[in-house]
C-alpha atoms as a PDB file:
ATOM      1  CA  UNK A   1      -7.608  12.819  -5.361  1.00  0.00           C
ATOM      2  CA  UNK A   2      -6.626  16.615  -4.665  1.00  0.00           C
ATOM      3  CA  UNK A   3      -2.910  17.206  -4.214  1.00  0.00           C
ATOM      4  CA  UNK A   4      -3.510  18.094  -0.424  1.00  0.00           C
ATOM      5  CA  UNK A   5      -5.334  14.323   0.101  1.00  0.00           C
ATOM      6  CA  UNK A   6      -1.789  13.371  -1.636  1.00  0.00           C
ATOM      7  CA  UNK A   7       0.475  15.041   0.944  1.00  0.00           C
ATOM      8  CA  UNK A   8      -1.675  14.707   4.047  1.00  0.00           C
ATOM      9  CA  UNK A   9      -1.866  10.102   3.323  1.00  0.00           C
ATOM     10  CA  UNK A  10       1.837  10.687   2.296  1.00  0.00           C
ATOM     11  CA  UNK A  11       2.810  12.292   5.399  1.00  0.00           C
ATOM     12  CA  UNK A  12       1.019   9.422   6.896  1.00  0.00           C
ATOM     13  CA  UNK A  13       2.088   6.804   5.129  1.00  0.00           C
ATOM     14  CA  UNK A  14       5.917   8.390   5.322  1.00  0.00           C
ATOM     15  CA  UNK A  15       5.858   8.938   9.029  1.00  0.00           C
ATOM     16  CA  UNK A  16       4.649   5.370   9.564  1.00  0.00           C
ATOM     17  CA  UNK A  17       7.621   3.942   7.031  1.00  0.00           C
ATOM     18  CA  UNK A  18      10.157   6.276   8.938  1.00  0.00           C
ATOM     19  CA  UNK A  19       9.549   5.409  12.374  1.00  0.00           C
ATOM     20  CA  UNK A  20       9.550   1.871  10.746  1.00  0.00           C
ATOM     21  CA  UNK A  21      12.737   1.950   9.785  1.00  0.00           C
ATOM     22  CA  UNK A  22      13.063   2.555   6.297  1.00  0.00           C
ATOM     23  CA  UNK A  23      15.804   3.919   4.761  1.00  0.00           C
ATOM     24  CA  UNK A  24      15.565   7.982   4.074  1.00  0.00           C
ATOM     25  CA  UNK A  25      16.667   7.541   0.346  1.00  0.00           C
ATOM     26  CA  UNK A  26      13.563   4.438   0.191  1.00  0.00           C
ATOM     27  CA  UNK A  27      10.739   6.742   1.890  1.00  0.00           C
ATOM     28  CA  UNK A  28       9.447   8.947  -1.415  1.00  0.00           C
ATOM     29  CA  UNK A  29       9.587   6.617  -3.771  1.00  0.00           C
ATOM     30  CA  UNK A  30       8.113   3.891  -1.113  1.00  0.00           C
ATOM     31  CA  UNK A  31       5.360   6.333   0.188  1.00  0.00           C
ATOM     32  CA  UNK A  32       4.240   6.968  -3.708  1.00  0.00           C
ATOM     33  CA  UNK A  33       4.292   3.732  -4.529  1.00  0.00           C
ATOM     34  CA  UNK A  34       2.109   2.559  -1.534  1.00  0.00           C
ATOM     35  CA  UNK A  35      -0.295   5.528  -2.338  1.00  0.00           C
ATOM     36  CA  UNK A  36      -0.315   4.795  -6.489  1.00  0.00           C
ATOM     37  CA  UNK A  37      -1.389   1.413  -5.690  1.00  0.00           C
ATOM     38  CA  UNK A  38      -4.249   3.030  -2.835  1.00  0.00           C
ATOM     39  CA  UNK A  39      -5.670   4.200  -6.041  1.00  0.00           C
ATOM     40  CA  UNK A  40      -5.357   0.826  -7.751  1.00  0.00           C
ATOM     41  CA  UNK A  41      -7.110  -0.861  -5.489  1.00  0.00           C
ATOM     42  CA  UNK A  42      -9.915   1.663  -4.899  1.00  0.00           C
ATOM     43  CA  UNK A  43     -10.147   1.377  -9.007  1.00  0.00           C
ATOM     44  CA  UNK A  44     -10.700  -2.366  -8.999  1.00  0.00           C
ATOM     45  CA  UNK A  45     -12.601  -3.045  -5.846  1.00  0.00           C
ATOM     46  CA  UNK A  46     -14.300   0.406  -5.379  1.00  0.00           C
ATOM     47  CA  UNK A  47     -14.189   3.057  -2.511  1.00  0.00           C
ATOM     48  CA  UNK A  48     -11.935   6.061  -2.428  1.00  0.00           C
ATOM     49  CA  UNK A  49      -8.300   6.151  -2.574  1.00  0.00           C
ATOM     50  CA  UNK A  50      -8.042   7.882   1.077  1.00  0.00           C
ATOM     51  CA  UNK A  51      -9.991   4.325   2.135  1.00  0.00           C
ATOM     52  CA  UNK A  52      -7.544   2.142   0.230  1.00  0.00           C
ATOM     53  CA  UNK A  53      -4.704   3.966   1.946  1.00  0.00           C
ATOM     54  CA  UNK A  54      -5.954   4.129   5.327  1.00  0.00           C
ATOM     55  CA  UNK A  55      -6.165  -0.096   5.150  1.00  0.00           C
ATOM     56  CA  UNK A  56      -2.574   0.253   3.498  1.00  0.00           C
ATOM     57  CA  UNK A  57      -1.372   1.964   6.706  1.00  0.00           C
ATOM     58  CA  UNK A  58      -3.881  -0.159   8.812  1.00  0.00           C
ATOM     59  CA  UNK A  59      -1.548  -3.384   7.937  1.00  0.00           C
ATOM     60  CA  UNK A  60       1.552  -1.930   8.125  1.00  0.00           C
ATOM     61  CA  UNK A  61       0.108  -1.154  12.012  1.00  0.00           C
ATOM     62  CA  UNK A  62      -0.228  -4.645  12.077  1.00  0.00           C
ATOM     63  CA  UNK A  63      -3.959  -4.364  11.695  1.00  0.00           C
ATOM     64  CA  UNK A  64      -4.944  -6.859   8.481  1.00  0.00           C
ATOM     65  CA  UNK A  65      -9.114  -6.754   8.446  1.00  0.00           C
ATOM     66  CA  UNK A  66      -9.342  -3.643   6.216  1.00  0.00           C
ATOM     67  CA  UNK A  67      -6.937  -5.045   3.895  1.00  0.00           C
ATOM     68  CA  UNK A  68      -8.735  -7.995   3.293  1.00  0.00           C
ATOM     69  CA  UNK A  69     -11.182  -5.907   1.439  1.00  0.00           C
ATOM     70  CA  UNK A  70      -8.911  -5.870  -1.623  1.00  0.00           C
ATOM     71  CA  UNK A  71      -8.240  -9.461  -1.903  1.00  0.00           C
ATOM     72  CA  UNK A  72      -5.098  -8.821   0.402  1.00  0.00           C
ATOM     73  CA  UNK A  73      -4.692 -11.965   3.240  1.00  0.00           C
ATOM     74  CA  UNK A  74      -2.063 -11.361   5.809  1.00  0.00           C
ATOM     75  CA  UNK A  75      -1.240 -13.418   8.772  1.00  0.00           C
ATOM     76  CA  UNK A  76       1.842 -13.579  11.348  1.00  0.00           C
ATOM     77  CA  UNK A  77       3.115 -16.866   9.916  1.00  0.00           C
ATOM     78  CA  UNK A  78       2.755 -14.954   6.537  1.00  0.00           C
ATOM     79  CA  UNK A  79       4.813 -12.565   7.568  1.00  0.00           C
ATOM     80  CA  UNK A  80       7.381 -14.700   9.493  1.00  0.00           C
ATOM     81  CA  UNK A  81       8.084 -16.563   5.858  1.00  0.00           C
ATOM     82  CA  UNK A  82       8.595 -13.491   4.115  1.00  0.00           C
ATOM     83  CA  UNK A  83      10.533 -11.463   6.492  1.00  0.00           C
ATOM     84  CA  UNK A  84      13.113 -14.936   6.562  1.00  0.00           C
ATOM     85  CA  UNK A  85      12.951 -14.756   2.497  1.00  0.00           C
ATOM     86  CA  UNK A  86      13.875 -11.388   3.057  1.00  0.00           C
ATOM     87  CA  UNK A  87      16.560 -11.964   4.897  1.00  0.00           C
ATOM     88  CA  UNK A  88      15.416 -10.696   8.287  1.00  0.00           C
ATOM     89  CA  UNK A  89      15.699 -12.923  11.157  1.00  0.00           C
ATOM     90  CA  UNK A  90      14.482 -12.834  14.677  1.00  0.00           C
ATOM     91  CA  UNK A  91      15.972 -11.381  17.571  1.00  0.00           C
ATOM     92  CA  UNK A  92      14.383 -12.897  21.065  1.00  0.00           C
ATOM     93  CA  UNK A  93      11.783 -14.666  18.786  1.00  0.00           C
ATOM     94  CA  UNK A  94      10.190 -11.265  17.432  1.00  0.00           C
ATOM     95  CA  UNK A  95      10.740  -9.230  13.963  1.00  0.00           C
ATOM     96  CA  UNK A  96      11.779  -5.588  13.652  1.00  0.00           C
ATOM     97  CA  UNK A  97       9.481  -3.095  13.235  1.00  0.00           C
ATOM     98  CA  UNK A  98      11.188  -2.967   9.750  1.00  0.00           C
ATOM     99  CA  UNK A  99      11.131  -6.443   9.440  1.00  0.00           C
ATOM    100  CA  UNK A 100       7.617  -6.732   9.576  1.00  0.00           C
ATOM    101  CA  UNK A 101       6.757  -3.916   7.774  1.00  0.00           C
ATOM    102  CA  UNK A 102       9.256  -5.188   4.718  1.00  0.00           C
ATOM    103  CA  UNK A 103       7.188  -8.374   4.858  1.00  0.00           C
ATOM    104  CA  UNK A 104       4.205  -6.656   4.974  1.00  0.00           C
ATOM    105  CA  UNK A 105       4.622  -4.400   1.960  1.00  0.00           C
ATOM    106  CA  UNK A 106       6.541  -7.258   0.044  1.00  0.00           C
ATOM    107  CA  UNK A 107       3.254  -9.296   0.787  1.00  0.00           C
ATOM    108  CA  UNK A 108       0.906  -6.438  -0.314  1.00  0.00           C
ATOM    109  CA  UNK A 109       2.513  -5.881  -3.624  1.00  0.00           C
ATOM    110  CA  UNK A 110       3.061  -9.759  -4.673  1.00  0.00           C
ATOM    111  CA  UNK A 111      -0.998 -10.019  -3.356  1.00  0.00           C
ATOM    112  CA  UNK A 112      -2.402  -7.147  -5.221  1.00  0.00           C
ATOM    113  CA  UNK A 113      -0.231  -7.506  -8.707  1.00  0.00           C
ATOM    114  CA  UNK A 114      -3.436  -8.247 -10.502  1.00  0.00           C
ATOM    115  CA  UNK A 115      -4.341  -4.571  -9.804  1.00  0.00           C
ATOM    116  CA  UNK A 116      -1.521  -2.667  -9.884  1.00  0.00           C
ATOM    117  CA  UNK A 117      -1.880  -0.401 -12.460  1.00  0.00           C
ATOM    118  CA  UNK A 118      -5.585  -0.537 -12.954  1.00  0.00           C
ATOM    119  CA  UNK A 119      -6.633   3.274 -12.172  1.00  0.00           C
ATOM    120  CA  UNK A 120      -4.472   3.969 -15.167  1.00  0.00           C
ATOM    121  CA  UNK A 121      -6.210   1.486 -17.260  1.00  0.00           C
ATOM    122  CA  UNK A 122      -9.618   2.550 -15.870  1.00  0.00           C
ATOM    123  CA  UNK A 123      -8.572   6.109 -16.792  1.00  0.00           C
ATOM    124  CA  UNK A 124      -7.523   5.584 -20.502  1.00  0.00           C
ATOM    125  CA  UNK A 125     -10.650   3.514 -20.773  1.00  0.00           C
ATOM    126  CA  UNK A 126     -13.517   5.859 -19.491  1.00  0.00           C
ATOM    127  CA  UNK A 127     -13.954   8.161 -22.682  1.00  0.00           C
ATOM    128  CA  UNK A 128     -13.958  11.716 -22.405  1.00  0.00           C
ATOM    129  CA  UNK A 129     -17.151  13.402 -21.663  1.00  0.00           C
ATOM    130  CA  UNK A 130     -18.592  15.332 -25.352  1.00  0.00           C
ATOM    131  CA  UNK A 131     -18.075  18.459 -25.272  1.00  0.00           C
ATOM    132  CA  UNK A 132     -18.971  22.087 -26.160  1.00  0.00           C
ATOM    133  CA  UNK A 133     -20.978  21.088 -29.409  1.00  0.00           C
ATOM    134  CA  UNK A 134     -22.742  23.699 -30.800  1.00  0.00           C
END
């Protein structure tokens, strides 16, 4: 991934965590976080990063088909039981915009432990091409 596909799905990703609610101090290292484990999940279950972070952003719009491709399941009642473990509660019977998105996110990461860290370990793995032998 180029450093401008970095800073155009951050900007994404950070807008969508903003207007969420989360906290200014909690948006970089949030925003990173979601877009290290983008490549993660592209490493493990194939596609490009930009396609893991687009379904990333997809469920924190509420919208939980494309994360399904990487193992992620996410449903209301889901969300409901993680936003109360959370400590969020209800107000008129419906969760925050940063309540759900907290859940969401908290779901994500417990969901997709397995790969977290897996483009690194891909990475060290892959040898280096030979080079330059004359």
């Amino acid at each position: 991934m180029t450093k401008n596909e970095f800073n155009e799905l951050g900007a994404v990703i950070g807008a969508q965590l903003k207007n969420g609610g989360t906290a200014m101090d909690e948006l970089g290292p949030k925003t990173n976080d979601l877009i290290t484990l983008g490549a993660d999940l592209s490493s493990m279950f194939g596609g490009t990063t930009r396609e893991a972070v687009e379904a990333l952003s997809s469920a924190l719009k509420g919208e939980r088909d494309p994360i399904e491709r990487y193992g992620v399941s996410l449903n209301q009642a889901k969300i409901d039981a993680e936003a109360a473990a959370l400590g969020f509660k209800k107000v008129g019977g419906q969760l925050s915009t940063e309540a759900q998105q907290a859940a969401t996110v908290s779901l994500i990461m417990k969901q997709t432990a397995d790969a977290q860290g897996n483009f690194n370990k891909e990475a060290k793995r892959t040898p280096a091409p030979a080079c330059c032998s004359g």
